[in-house]
C-alpha atoms as a PDB file:
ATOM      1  CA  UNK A   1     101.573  77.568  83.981  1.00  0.00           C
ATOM      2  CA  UNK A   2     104.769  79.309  82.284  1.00  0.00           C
ATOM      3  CA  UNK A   3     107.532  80.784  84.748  1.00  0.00           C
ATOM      4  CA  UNK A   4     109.296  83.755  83.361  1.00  0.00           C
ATOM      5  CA  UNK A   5     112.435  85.352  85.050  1.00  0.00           C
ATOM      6  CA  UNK A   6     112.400  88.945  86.540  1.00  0.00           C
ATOM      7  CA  UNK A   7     115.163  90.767  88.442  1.00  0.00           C
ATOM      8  CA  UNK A   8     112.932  92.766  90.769  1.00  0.00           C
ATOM      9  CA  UNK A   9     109.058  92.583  91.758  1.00  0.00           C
ATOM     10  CA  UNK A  10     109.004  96.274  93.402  1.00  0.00           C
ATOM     11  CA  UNK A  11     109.288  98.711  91.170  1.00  0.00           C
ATOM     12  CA  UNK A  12     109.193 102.212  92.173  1.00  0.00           C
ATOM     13  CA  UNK A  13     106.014 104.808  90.920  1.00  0.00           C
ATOM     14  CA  UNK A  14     106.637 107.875  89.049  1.00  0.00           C
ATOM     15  CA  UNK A  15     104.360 109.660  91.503  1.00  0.00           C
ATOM     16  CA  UNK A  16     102.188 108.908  94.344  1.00  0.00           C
ATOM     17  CA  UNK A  17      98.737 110.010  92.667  1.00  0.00           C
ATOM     18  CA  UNK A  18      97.227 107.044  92.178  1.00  0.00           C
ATOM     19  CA  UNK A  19      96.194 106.138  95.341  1.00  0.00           C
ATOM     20  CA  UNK A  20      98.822 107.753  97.309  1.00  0.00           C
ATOM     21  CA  UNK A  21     101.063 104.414  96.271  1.00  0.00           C
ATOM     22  CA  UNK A  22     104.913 104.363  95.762  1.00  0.00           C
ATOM     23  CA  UNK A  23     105.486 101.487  94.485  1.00  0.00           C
ATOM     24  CA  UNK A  24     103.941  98.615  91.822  1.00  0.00           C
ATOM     25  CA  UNK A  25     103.977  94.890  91.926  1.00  0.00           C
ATOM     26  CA  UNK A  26     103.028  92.135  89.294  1.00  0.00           C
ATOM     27  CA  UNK A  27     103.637  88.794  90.432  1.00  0.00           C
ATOM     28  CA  UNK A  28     101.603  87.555  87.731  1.00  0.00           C
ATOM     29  CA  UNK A  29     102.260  88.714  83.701  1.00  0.00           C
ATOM     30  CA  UNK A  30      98.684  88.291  81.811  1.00  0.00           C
ATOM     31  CA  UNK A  31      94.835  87.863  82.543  1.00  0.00           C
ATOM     32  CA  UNK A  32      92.667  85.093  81.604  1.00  0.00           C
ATOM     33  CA  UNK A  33      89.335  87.349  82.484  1.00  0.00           C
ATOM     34  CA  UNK A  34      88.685  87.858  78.915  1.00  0.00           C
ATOM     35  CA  UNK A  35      87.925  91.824  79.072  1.00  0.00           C
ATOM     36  CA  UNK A  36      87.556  93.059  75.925  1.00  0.00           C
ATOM     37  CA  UNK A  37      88.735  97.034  76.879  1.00  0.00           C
ATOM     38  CA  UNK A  38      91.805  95.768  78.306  1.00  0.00           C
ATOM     39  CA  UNK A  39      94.860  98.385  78.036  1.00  0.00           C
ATOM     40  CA  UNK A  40      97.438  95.964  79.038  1.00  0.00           C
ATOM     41  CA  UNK A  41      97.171  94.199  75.885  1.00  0.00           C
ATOM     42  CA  UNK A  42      98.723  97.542  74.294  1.00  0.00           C
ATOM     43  CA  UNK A  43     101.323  96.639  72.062  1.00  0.00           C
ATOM     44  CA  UNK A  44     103.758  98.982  74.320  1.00  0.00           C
ATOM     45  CA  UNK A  45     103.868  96.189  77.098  1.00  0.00           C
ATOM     46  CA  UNK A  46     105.021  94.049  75.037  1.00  0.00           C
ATOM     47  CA  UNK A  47     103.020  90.626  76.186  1.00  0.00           C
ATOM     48  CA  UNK A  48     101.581  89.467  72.562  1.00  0.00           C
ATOM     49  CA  UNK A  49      99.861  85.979  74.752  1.00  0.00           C
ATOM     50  CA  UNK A  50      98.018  88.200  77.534  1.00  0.00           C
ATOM     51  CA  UNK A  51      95.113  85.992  78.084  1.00  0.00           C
ATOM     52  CA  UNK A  52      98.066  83.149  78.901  1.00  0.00           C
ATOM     53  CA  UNK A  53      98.789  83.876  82.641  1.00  0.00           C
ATOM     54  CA  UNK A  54     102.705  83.281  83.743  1.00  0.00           C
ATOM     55  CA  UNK A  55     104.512  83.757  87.225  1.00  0.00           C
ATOM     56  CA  UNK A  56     107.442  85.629  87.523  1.00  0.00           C
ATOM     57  CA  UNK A  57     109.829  82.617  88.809  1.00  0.00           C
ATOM     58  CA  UNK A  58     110.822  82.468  92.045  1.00  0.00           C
ATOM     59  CA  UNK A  59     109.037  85.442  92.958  1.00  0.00           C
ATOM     60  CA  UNK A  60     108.513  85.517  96.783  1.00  0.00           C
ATOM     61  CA  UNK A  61     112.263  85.649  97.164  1.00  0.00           C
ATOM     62  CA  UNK A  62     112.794  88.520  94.564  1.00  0.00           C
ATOM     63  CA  UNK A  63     110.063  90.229  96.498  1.00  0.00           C
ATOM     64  CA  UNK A  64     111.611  89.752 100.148  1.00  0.00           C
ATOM     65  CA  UNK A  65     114.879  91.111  99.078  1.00  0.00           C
ATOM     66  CA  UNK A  66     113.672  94.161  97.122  1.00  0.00           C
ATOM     67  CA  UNK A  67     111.163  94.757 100.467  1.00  0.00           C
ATOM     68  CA  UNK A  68     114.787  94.359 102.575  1.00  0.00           C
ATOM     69  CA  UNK A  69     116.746  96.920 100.538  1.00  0.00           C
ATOM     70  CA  UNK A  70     113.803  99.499 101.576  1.00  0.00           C
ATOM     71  CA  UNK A  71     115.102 101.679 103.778  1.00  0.00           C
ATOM     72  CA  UNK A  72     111.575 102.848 104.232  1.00  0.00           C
ATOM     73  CA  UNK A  73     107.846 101.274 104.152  1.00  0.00           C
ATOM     74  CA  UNK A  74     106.494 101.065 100.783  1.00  0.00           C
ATOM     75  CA  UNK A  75     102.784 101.193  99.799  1.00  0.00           C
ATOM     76  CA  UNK A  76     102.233  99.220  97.594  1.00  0.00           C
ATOM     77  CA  UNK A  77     100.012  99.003  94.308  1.00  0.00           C
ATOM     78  CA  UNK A  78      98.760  95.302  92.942  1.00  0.00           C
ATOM     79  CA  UNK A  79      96.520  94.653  90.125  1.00  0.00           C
ATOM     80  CA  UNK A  80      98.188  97.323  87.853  1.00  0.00           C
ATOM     81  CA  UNK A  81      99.009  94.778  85.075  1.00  0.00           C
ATOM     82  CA  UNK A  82      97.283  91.813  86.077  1.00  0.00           C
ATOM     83  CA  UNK A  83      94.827  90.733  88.646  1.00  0.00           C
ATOM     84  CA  UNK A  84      96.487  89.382  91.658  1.00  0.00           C
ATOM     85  CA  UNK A  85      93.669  87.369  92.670  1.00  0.00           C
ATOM     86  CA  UNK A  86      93.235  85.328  88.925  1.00  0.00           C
ATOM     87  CA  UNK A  87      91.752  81.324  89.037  1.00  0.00           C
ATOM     88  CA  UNK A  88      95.704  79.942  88.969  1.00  0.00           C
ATOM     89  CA  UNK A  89      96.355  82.223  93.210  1.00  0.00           C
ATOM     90  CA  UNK A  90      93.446  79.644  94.344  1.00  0.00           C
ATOM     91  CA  UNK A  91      96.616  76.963  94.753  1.00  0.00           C
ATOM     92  CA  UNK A  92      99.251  79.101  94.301  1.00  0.00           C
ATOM     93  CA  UNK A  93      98.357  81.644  96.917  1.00  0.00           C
ATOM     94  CA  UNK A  94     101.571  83.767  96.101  1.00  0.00           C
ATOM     95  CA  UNK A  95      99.306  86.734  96.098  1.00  0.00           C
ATOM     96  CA  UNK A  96      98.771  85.495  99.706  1.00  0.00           C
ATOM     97  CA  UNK A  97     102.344  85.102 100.861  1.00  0.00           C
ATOM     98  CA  UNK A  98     103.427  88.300  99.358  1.00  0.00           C
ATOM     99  CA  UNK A  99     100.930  89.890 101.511  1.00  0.00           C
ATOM    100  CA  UNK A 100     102.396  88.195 104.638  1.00  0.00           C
ATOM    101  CA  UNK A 101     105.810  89.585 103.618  1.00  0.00           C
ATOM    102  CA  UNK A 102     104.266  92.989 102.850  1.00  0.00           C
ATOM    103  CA  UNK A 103     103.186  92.654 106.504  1.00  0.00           C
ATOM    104  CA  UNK A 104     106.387  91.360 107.859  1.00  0.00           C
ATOM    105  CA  UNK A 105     107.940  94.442 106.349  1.00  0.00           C
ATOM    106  CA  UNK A 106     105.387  97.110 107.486  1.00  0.00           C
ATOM    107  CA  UNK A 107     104.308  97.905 104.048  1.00  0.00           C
ATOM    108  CA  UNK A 108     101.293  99.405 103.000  1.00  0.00           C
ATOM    109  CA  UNK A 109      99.217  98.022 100.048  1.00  0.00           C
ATOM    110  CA  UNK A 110      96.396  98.783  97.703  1.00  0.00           C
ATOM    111  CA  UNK A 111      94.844  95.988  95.608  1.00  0.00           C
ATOM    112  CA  UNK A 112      92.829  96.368  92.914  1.00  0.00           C
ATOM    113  CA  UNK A 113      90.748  92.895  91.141  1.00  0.00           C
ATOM    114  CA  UNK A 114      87.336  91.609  89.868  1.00  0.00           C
ATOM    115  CA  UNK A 115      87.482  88.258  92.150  1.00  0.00           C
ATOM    116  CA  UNK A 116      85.943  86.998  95.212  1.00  0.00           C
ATOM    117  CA  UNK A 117      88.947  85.285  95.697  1.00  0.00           C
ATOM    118  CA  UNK A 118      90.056  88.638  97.958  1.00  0.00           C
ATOM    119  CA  UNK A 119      87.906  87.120 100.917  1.00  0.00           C
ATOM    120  CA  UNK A 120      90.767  84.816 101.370  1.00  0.00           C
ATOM    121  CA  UNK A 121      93.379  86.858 102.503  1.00  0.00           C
ATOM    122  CA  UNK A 122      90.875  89.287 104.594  1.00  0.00           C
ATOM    123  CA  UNK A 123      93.390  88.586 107.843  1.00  0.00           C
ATOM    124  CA  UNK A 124      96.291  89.812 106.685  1.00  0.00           C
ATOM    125  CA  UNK A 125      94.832  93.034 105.134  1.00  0.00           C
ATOM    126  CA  UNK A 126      93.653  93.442 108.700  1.00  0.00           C
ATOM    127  CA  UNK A 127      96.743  92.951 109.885  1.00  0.00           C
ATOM    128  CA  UNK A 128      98.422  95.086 107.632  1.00  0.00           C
ATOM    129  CA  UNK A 129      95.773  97.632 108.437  1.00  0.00           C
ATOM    130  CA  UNK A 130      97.394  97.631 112.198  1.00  0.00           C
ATOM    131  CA  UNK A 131     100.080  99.641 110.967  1.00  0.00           C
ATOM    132  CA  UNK A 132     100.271 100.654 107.286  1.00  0.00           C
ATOM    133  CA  UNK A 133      97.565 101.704 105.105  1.00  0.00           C
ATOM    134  CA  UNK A 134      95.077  99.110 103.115  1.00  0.00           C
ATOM    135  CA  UNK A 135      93.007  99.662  99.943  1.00  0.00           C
ATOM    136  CA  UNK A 136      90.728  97.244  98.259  1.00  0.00           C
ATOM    137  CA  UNK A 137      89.325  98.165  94.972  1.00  0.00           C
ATOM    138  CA  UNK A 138      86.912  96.207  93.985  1.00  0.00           C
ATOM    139  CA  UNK A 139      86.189  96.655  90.094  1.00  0.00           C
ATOM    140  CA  UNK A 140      82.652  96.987  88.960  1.00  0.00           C
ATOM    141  CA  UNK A 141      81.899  98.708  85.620  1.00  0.00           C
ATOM    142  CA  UNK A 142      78.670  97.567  85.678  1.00  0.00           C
ATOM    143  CA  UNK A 143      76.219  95.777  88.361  1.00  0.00           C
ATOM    144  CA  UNK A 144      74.194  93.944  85.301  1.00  0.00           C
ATOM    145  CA  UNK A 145      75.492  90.722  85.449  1.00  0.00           C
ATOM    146  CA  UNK A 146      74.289  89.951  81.475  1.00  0.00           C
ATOM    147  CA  UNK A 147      76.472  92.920  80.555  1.00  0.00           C
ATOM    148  CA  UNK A 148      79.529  92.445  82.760  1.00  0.00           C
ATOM    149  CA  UNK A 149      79.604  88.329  80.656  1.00  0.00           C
ATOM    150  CA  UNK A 150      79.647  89.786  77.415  1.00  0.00           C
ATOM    151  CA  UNK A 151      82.533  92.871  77.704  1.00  0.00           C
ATOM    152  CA  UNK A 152      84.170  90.822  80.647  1.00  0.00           C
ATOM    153  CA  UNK A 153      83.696  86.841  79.667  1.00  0.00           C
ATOM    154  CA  UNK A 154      85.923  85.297  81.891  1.00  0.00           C
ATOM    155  CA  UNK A 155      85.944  87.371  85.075  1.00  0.00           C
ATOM    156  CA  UNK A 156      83.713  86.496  88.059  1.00  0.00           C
ATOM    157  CA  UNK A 157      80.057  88.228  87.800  1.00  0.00           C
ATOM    158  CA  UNK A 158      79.625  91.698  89.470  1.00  0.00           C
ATOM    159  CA  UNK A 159      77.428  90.096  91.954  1.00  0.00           C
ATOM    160  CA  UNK A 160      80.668  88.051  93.446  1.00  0.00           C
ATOM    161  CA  UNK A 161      82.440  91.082  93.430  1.00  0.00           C
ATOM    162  CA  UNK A 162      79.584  93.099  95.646  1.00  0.00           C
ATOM    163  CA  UNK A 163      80.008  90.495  97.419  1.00  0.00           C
ATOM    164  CA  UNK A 164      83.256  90.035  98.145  1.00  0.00           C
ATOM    165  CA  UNK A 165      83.363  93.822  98.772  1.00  0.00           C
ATOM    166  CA  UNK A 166      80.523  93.601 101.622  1.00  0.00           C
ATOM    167  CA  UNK A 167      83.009  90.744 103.014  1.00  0.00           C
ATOM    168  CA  UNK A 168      85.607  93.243 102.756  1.00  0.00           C
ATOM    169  CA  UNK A 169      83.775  96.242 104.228  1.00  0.00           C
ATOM    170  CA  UNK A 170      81.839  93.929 106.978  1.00  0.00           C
ATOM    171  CA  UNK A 171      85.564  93.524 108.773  1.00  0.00           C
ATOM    172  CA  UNK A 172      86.709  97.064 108.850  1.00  0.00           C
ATOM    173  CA  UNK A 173      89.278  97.109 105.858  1.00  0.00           C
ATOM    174  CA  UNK A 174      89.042  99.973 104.041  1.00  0.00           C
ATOM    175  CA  UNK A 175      87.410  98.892 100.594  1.00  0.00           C
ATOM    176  CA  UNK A 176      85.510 100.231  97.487  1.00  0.00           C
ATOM    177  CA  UNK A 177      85.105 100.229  94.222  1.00  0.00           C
ATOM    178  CA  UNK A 178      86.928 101.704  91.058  1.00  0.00           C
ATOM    179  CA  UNK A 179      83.755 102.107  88.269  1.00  0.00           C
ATOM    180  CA  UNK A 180      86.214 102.112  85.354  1.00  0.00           C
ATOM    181  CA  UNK A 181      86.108 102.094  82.485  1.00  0.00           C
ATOM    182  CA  UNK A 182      82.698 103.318  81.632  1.00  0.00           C
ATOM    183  CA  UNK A 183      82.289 102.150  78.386  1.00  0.00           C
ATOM    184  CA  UNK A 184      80.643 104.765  75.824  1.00  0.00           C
ATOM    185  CA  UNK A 185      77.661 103.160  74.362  1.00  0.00           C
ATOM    186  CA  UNK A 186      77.431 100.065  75.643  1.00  0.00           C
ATOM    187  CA  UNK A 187      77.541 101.308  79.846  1.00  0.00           C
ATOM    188  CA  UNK A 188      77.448 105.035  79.928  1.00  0.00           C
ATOM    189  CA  UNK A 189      73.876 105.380  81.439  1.00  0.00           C
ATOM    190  CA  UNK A 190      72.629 107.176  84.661  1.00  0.00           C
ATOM    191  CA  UNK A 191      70.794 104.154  85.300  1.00  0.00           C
ATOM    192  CA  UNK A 192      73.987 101.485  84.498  1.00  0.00           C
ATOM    193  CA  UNK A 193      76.336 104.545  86.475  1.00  0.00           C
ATOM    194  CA  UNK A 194      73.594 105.228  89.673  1.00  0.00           C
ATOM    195  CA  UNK A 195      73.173 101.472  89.689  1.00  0.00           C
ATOM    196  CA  UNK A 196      76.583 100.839  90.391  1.00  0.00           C
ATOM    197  CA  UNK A 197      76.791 103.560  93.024  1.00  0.00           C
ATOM    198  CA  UNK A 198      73.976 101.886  95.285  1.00  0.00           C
ATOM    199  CA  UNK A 199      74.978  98.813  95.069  1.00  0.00           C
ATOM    200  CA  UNK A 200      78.954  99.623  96.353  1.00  0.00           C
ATOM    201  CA  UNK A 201      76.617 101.665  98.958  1.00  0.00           C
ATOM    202  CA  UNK A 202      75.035  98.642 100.432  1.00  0.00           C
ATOM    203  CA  UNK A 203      78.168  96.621 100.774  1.00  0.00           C
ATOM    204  CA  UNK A 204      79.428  99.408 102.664  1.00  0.00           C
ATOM    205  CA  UNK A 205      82.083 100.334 100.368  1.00  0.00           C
ATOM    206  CA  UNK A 206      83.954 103.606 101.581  1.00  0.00           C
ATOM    207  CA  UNK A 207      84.364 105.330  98.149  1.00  0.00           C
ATOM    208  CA  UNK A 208      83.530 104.824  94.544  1.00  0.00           C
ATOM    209  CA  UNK A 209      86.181 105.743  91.911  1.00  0.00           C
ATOM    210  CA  UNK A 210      84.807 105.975  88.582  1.00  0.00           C
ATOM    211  CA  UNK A 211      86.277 107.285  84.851  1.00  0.00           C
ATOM    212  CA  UNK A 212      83.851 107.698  82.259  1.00  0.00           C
ATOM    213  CA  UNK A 213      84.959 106.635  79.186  1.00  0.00           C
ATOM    214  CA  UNK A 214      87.574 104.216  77.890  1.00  0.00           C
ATOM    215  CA  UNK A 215      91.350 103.806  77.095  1.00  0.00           C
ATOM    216  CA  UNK A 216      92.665 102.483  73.137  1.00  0.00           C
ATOM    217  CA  UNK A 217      96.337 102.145  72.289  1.00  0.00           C
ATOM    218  CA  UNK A 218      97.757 100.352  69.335  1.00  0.00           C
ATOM    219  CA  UNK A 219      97.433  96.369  69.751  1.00  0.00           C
ATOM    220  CA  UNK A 220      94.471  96.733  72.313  1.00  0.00           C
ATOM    221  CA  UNK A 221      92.116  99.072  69.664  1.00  0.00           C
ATOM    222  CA  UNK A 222      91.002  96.358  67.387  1.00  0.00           C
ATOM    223  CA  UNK A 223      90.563  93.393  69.855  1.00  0.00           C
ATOM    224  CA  UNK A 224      88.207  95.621  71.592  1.00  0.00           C
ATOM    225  CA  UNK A 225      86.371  97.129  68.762  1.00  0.00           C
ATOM    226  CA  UNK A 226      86.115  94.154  66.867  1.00  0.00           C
ATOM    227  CA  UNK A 227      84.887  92.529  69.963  1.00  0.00           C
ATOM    228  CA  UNK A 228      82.349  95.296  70.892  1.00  0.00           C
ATOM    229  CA  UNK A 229      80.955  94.334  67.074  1.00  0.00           C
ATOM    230  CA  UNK A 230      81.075  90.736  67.894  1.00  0.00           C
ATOM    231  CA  UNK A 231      79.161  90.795  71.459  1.00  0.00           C
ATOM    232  CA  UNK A 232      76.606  93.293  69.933  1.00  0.00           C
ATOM    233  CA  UNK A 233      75.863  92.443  66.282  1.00  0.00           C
ATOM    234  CA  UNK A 234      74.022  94.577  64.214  1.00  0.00           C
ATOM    235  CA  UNK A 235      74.945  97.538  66.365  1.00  0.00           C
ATOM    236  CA  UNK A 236      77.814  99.121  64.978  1.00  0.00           C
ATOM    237  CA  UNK A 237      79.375 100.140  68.242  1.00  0.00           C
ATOM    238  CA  UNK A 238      83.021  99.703  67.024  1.00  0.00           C
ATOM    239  CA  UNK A 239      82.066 101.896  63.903  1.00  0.00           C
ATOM    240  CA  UNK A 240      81.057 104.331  65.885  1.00  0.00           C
ATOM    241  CA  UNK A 241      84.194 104.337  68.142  1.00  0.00           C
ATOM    242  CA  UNK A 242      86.841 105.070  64.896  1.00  0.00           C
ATOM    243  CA  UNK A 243      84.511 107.641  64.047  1.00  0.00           C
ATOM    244  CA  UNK A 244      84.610 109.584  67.171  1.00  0.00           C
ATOM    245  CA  UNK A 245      87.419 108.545  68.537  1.00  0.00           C
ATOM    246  CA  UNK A 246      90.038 107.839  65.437  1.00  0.00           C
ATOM    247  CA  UNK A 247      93.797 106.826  67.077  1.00  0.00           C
ATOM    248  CA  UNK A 248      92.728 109.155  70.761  1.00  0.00           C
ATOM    249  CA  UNK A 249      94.300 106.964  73.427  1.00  0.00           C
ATOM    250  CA  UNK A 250      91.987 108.423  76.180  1.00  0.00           C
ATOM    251  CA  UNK A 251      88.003 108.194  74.849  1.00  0.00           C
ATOM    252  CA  UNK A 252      85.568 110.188  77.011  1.00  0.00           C
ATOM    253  CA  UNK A 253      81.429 109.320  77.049  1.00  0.00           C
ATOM    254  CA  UNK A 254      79.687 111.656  74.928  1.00  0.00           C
ATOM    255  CA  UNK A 255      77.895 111.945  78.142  1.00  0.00           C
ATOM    256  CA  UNK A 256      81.105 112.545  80.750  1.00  0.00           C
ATOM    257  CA  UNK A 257      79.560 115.804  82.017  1.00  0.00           C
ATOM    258  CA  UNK A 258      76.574 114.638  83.122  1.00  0.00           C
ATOM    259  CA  UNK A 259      77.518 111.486  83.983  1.00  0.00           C
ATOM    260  CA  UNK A 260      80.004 112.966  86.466  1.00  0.00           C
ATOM    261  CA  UNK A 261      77.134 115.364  88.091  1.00  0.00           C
ATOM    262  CA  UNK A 262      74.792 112.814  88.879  1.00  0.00           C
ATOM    263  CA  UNK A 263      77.640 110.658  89.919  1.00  0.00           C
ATOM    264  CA  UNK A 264      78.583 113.044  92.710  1.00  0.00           C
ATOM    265  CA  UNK A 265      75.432 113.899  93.536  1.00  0.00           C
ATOM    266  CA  UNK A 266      74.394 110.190  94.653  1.00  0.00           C
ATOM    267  CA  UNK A 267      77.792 109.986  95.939  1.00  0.00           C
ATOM    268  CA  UNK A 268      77.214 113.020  98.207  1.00  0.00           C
ATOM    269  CA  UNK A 269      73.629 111.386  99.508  1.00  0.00           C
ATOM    270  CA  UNK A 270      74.929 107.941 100.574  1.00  0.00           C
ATOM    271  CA  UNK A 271      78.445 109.397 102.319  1.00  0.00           C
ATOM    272  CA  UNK A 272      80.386 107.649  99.407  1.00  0.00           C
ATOM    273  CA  UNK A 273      84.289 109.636  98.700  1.00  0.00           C
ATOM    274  CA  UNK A 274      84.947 110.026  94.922  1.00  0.00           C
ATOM    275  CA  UNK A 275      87.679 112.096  94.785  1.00  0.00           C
ATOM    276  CA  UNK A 276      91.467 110.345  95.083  1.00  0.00           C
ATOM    277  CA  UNK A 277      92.668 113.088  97.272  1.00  0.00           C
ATOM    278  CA  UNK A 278      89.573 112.341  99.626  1.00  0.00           C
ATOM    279  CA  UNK A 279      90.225 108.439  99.328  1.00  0.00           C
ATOM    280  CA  UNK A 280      93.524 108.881  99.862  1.00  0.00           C
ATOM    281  CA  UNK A 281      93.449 111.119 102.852  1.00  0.00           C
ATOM    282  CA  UNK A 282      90.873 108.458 104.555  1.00  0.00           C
ATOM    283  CA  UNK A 283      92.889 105.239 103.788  1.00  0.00           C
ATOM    284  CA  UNK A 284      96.188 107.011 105.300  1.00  0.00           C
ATOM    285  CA  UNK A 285      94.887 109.333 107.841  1.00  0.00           C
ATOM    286  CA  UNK A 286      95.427 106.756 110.937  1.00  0.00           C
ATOM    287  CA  UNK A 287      98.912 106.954 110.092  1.00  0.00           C
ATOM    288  CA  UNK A 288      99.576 110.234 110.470  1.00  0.00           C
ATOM    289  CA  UNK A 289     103.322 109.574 112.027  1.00  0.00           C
ATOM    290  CA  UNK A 290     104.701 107.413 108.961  1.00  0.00           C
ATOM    291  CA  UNK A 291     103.385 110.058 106.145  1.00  0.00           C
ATOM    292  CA  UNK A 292     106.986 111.108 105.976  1.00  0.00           C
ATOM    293  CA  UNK A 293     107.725 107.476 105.230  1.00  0.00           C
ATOM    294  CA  UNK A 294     105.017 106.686 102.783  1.00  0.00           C
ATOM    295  CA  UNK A 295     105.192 110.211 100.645  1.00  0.00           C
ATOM    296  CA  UNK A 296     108.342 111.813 100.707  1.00  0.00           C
END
């Protein structure tokens, strides 16, 4: 494990539209899941060894002071850069304690990761829930195990994720699951997309959050097109991504359109929200006398 020096851990949000949070944390720099669509391996983040995992040194202290100097409750995004809950938090746990300072400073938080490992700390988001706002996201691109190993290697099968999410859901924090990205070509069908859907349904996730189609940025583009051609040979999928897509950092499905109408439409039978302002409103809506706090 490498320990790399950072001056703060809390790092205020341009906005509040992604998931009504005001702030982003990374205590960990890197991934070791293996996913091939990654964006933080852009070269604009400047982390050439991403699938090395490091800890920002001496973290939990950097974190209580910035969450001291608040003069008001943060809500707080993890799992922007780097999943908070990767192999190295099983002994670590300073996912764990920065959630216990998160609660000690009546912070709100919103976690996003493709690990089980979540379960863990299930009494402290409850606790948090008390008196800030909790959201677990849960990401699932696809609910074919076979798939998720080849374009995510390294990360825990979808299954453990449903899994974890039913965990989740079964004691009253507010979970779901972001369906991003939705590869084009390799997981852009209604049945991949509606397969998903049902199975967040049955672990009683509260919404589904889904993007269909795929992110490329210099540094990330050929590690995941070369890859695509490398988990499916003979295919030509990367081909046909610098065909359509050239240099385009944001790369929709061919099929977005009607992807995204029978997407709602199953989303609308099973009582699933899909829409961030909807989410949003129904993760902060019991704390109605700190919105001031949390959004101004």
């Amino acid at each position: 494990m490498d320990y790399i020096t950072a001056k703060h851990l809390l790092h205020r949000n341009k906005s509040t539209e992604w998931f009504g949070t005001d702030h982003t944390m990374n205590i960990y720099r890197g991934c070791c899941h293996g996913c091939l669509y990654c964006d933080s391996r852009s070269s604009c983040y400047q982390n050439p060894d991403f699938d090395r995992v490091k800890v920002k040194a001496d973290a939990l202290r950097i974190l209580r002071d910035d969450l001291a100097r608040k003069a008001k409750p943060a809500f707080i995004t993890m799992g922007s850069m780097s999943d908070p809950y990767n192999p190295f938090e099983k002994d670590l746990q300073l996912t764990r304690h920065a959630l216990e300072l998160i609660d000690a400073y009546r912070c709100g938080v919103a976690a996003a990761t493709k690990s089980g490992l979540i379960v863990r700390d299930i009494d402290l988001y409850q606790m948090i829930q008390e008196h800030a706002p909790v959201i677990c996201k849960i990401t699932v691109t696809t609910a074919d195990d076979a798939l998720a190993a080849k374009i995510e290697p390294h990360a825990p099968p979808p299954s453990q994720r449903l899994t974890a999410l039913e965990k989740l859901s079964g004691t009253g924090v507010f979970a779901g699951v972001l369906l991003m990205p939705v590869l084009p070509y390799v997981a852009d069908s209604a049945e991949n997309v509606l397969s998903v859907v049902d199975s967040a349904a049955r672990a009683g996730a509260k919404f589904i959050y889904a993007a269909f189609g795929v992110t490329m940025r210099d540094g990330q583009r050929d590690f995941f097109l070369d890859g695509l051609n490398r988990v499916f040979p003979g295919q030509g999928i990367g081909e046909k991504y610098r065909k359509r897509y050239g240099t385009r950092y944001y790369c929709p499905s061919p099929k977005a359109k009607e992807l995204w109408e029978i997407f709602t439409r199953r989303c609308q039978e099973l009582g699933l929200l899909y829409e961030m302002r909807h989410i949003v409103s129904a993760a902060t809506r019991n704390y109605e006398d700190r919105q001031l706090s949390f959004f101004d």
